[in-house]
C-alpha atoms as a PDB file:
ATOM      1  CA  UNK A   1     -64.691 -25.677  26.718  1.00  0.00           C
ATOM      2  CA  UNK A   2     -64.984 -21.979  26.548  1.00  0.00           C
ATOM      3  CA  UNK A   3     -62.067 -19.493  27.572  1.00  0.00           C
ATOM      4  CA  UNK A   4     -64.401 -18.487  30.518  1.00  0.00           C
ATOM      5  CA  UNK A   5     -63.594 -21.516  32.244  1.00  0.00           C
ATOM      6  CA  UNK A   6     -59.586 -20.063  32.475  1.00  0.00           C
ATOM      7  CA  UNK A   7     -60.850 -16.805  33.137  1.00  0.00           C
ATOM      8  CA  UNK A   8     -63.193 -17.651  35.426  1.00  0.00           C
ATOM      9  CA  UNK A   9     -60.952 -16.814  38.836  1.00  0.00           C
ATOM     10  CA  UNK A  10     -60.850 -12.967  37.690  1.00  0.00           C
ATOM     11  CA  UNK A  11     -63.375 -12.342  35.168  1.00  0.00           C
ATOM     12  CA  UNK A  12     -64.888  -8.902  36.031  1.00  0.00           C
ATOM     13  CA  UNK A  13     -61.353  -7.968  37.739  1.00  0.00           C
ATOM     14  CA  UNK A  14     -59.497  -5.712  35.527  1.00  0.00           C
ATOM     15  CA  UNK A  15     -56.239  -5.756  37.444  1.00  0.00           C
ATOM     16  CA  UNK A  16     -56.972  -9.424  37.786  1.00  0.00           C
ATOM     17  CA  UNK A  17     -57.872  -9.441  34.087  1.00  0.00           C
ATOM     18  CA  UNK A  18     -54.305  -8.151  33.012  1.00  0.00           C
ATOM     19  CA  UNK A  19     -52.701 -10.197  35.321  1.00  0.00           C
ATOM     20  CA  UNK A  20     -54.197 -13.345  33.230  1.00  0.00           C
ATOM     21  CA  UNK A  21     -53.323 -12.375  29.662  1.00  0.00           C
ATOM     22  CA  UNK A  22     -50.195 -10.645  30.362  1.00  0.00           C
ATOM     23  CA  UNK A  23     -48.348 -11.708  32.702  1.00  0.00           C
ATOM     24  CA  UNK A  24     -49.653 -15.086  34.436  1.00  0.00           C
ATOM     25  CA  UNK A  25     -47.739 -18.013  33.434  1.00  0.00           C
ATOM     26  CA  UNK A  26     -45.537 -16.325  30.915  1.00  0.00           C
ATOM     27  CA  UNK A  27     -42.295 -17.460  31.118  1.00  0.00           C
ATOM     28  CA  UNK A  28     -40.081 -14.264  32.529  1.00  0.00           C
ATOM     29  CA  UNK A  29     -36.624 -14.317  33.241  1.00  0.00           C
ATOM     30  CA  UNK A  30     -36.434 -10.993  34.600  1.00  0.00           C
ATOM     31  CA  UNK A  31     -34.498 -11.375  38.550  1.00  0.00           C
ATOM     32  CA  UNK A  32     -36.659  -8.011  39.943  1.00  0.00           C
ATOM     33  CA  UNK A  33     -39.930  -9.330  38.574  1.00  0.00           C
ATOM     34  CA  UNK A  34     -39.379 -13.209  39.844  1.00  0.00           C
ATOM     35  CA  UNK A  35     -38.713 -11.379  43.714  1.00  0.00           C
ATOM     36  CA  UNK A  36     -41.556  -9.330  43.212  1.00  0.00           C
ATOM     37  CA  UNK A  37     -43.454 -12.698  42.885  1.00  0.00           C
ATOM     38  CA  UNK A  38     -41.333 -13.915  45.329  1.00  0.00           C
ATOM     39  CA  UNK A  39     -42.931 -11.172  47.526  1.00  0.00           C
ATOM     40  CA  UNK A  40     -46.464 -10.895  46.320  1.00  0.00           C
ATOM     41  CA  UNK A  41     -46.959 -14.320  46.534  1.00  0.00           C
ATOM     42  CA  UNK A  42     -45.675 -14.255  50.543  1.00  0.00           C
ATOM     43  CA  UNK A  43     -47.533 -11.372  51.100  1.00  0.00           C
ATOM     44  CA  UNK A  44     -50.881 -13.646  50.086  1.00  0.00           C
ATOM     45  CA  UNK A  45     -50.184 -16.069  52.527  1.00  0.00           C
ATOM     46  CA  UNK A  46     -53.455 -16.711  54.107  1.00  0.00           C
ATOM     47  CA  UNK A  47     -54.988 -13.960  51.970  1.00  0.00           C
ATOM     48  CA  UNK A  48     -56.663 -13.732  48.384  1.00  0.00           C
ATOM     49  CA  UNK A  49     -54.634 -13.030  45.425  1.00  0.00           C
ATOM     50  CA  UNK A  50     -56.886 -10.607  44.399  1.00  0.00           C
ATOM     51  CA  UNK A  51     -56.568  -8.108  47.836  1.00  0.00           C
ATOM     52  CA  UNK A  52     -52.211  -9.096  47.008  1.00  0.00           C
ATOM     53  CA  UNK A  53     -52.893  -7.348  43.520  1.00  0.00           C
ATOM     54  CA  UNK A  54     -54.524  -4.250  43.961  1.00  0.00           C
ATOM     55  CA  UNK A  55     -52.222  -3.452  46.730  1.00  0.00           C
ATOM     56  CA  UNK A  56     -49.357  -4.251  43.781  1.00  0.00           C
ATOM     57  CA  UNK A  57     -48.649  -0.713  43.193  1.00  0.00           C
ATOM     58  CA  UNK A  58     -47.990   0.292  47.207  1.00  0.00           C
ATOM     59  CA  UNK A  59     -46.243  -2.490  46.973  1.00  0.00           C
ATOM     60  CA  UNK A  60     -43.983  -1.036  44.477  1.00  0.00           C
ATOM     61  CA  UNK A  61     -43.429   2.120  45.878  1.00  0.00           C
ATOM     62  CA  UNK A  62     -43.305   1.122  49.580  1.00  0.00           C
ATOM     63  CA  UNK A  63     -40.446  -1.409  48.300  1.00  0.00           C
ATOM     64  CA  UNK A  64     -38.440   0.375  46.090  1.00  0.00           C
ATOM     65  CA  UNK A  65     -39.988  -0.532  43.044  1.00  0.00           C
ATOM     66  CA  UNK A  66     -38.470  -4.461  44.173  1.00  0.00           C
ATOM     67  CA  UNK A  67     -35.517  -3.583  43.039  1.00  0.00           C
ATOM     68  CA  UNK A  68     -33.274  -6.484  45.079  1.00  0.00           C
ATOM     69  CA  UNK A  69     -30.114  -4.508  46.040  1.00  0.00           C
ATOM     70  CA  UNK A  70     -32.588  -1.687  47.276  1.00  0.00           C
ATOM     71  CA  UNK A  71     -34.478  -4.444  49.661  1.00  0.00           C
ATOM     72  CA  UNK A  72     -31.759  -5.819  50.911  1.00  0.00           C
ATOM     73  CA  UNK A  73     -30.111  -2.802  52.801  1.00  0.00           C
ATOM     74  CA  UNK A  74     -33.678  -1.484  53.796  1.00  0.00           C
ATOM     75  CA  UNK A  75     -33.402  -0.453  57.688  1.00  0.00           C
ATOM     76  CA  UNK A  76     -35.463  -1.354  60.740  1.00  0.00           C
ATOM     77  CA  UNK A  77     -36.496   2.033  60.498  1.00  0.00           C
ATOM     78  CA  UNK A  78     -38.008   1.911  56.889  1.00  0.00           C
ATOM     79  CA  UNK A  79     -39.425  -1.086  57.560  1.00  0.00           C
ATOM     80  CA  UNK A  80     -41.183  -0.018  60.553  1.00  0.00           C
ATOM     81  CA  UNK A  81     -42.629   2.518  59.209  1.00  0.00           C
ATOM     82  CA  UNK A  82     -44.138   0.651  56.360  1.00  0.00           C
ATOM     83  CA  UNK A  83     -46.403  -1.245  59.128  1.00  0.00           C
ATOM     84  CA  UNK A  84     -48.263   2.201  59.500  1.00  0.00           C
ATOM     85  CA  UNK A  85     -49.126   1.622  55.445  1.00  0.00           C
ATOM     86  CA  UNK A  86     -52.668   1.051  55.141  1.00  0.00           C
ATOM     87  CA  UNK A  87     -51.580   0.146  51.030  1.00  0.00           C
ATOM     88  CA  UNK A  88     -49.448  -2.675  52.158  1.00  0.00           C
ATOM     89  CA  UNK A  89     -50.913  -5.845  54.059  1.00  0.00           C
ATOM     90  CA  UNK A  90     -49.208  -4.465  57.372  1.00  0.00           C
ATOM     91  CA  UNK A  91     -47.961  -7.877  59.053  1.00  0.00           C
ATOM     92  CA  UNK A  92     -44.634  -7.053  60.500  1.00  0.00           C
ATOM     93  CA  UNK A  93     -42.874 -10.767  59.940  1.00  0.00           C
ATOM     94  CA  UNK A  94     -44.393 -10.584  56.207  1.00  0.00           C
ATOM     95  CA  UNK A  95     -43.031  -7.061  55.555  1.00  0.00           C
ATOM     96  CA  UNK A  96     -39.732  -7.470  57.414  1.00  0.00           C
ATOM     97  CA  UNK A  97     -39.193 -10.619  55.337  1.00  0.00           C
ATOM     98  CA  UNK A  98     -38.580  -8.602  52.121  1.00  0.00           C
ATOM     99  CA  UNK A  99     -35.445  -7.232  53.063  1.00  0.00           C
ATOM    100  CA  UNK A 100     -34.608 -10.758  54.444  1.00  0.00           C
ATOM    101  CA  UNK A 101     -35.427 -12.171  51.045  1.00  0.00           C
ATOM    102  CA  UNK A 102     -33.793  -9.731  49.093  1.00  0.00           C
ATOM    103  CA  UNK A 103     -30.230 -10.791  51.096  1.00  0.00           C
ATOM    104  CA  UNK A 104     -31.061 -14.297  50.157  1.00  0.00           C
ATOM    105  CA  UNK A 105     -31.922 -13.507  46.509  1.00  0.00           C
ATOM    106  CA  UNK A 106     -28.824 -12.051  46.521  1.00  0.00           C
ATOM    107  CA  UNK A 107     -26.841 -14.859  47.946  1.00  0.00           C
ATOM    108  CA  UNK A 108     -28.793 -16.565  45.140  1.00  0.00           C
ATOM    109  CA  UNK A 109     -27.054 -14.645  42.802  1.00  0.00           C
ATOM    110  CA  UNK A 110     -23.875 -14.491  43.824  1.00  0.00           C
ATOM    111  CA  UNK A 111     -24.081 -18.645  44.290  1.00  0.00           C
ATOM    112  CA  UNK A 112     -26.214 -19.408  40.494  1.00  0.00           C
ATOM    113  CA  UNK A 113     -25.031 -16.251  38.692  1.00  0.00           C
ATOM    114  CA  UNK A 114     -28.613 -14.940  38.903  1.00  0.00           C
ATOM    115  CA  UNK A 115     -31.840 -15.981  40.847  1.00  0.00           C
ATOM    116  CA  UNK A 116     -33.748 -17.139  37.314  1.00  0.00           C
ATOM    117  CA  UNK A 117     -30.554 -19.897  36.575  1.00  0.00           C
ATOM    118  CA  UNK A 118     -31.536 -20.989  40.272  1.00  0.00           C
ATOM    119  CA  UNK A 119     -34.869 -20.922  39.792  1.00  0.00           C
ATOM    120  CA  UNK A 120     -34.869 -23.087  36.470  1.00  0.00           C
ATOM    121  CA  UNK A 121     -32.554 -24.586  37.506  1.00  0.00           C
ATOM    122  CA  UNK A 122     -35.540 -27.332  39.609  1.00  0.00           C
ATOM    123  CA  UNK A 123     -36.354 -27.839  35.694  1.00  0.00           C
ATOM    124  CA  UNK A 124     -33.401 -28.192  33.770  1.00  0.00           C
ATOM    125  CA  UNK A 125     -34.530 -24.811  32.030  1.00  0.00           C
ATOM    126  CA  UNK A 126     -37.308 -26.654  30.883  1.00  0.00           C
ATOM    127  CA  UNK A 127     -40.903 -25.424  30.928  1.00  0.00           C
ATOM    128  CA  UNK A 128     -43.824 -27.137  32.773  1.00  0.00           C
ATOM    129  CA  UNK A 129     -46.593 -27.055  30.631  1.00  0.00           C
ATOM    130  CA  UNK A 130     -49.806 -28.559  32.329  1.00  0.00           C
ATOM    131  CA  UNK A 131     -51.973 -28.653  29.066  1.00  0.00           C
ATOM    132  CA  UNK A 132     -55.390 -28.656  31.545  1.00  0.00           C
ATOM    133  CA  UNK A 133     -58.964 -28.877  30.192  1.00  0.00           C
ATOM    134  CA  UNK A 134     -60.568 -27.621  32.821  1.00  0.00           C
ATOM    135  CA  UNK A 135     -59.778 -25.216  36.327  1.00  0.00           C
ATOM    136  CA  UNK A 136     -60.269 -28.046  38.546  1.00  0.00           C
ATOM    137  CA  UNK A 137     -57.568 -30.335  36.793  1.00  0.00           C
ATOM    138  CA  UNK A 138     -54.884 -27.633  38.100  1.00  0.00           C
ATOM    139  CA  UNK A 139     -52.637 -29.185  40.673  1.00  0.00           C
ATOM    140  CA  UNK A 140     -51.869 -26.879  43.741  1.00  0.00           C
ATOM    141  CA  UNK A 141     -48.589 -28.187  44.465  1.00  0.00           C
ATOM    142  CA  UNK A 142     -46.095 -30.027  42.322  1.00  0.00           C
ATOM    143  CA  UNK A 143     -42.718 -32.436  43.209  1.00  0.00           C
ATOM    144  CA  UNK A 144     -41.143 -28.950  41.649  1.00  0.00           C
ATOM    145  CA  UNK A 145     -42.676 -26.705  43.913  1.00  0.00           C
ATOM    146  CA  UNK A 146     -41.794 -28.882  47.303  1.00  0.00           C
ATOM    147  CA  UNK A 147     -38.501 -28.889  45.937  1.00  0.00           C
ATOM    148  CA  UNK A 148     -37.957 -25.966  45.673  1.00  0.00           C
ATOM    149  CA  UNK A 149     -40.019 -24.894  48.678  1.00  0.00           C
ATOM    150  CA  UNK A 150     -37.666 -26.846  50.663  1.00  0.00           C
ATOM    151  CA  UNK A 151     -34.187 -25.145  49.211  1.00  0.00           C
ATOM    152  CA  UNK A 152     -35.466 -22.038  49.215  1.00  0.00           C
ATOM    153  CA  UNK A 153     -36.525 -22.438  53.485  1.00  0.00           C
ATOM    154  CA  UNK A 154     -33.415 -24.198  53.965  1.00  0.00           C
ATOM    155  CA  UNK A 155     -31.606 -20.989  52.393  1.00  0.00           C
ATOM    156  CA  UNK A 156     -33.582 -18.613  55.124  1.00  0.00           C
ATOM    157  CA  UNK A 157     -36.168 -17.705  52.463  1.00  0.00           C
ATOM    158  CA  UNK A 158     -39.693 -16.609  54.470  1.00  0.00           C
ATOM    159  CA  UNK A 159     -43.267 -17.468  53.577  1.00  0.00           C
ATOM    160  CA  UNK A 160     -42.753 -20.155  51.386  1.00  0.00           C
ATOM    161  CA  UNK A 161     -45.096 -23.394  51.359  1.00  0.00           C
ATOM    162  CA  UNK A 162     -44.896 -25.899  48.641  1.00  0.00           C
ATOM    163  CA  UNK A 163     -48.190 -24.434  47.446  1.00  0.00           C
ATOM    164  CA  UNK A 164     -47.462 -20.469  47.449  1.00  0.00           C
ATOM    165  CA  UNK A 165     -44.125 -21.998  45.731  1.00  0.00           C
ATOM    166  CA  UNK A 166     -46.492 -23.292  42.922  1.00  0.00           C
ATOM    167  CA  UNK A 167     -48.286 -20.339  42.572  1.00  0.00           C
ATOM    168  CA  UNK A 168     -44.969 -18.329  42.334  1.00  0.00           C
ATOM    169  CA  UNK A 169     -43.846 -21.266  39.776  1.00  0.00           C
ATOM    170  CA  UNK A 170     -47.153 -20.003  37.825  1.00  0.00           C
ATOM    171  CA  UNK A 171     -46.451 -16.131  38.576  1.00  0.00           C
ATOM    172  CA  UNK A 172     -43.003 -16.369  36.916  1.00  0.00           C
ATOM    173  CA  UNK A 173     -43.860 -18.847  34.180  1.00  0.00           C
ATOM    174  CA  UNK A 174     -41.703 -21.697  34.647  1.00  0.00           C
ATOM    175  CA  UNK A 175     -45.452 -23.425  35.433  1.00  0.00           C
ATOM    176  CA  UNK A 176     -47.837 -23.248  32.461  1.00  0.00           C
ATOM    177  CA  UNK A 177     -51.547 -23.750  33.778  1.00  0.00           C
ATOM    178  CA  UNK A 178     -53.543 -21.979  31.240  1.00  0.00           C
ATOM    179  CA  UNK A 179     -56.430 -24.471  29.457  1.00  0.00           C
ATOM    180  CA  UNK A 180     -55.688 -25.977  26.671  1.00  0.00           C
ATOM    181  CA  UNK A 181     -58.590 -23.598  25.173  1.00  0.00           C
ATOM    182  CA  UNK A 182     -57.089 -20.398  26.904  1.00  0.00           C
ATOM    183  CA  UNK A 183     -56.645 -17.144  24.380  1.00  0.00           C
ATOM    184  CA  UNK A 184     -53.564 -16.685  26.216  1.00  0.00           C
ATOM    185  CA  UNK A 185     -51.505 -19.915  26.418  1.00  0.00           C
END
């Protein structure tokens, strides 16, 4: 089997493109950059991850940059105004739930000693690796990703389903789905 076959989701993309070979599925321990999974992936609900990352960069800068303690303490006000963003995907209980996120990341970390020991934590630090052959082996959910989709609700975490919780498990690499055949395993 050809790389095209991994590549075949974004091929033609070139945010899409990086995405793949530099940052999909690699294993990051990095708190800011697992929330703004976290995030991205919540803002997809019921949306395409490709519209979720070329709106990455408003994102960024409508959020401060993801940065968790910034999030947390963002006001009504701020986040009102955000819903007049045409960068952002303007739903007001998917923007508002950033700042609620952020408090519960940092609950997280107060409770785990950071959110990537909690995270990896559903793993024993260990890393799923899927070893696929082709795109349609891929599972969609895991026993991981219900797990973790049902702590992370039960903690007051929003848009969260046991399947955007695999794709975030992908986003932040504790999931390895590449092909076997994949340049960038």
């Amino acid at each position: 089997m050809s790389e095209s076959a991994c590549r075949a989701w974004y091929e033609g993309d070139p945010i899409l493109e990086a995405y793949h070979d530099h940052e999909w599925c690699r294993e990051n321990h990095d708190d800011r950059f697992q929330f703004e999974m976290l995030c991205l992936e919540g803002a997809s609900v019921g949306l395409s991850w490709r519209t979720i990352m070329h709106k990455r960069e408003a994102y960024r800068a409508a959020f401060h940059g993801f940065d968790i303690a910034a999030c947390a303490t963002m006001t009504d006000a701020e986040l009102e105004a955000l819903l007049d963003n045409p960068g952002i995907i303007r739903n007001r209980a998917k923007v508002f739930s950033v700042r609620k996120n952020a408090q519960v990341v940092q609950a997280i970390q107060a409770e785990f000693g950071s959110f990537d020991a909690y995270l990896w934590g559903f793993t024993g630090g260990r890393r799923i690796d899927g070893h696929w052959q082709r795109p349609e082996d891929i599972p969609t959910v895991s026993d991981v990703s219900r797990a973790m989709c049902a702590d992370m609700k039960k903690r007051g975490i929003g848009f969260v389903g046991p399947v955007i919780t695999y794709s975030f498990l992908q986003a932040v690499g504790i999931v390895n789905d590449h092909l076997d055949d994949c340049l960038h395993r």
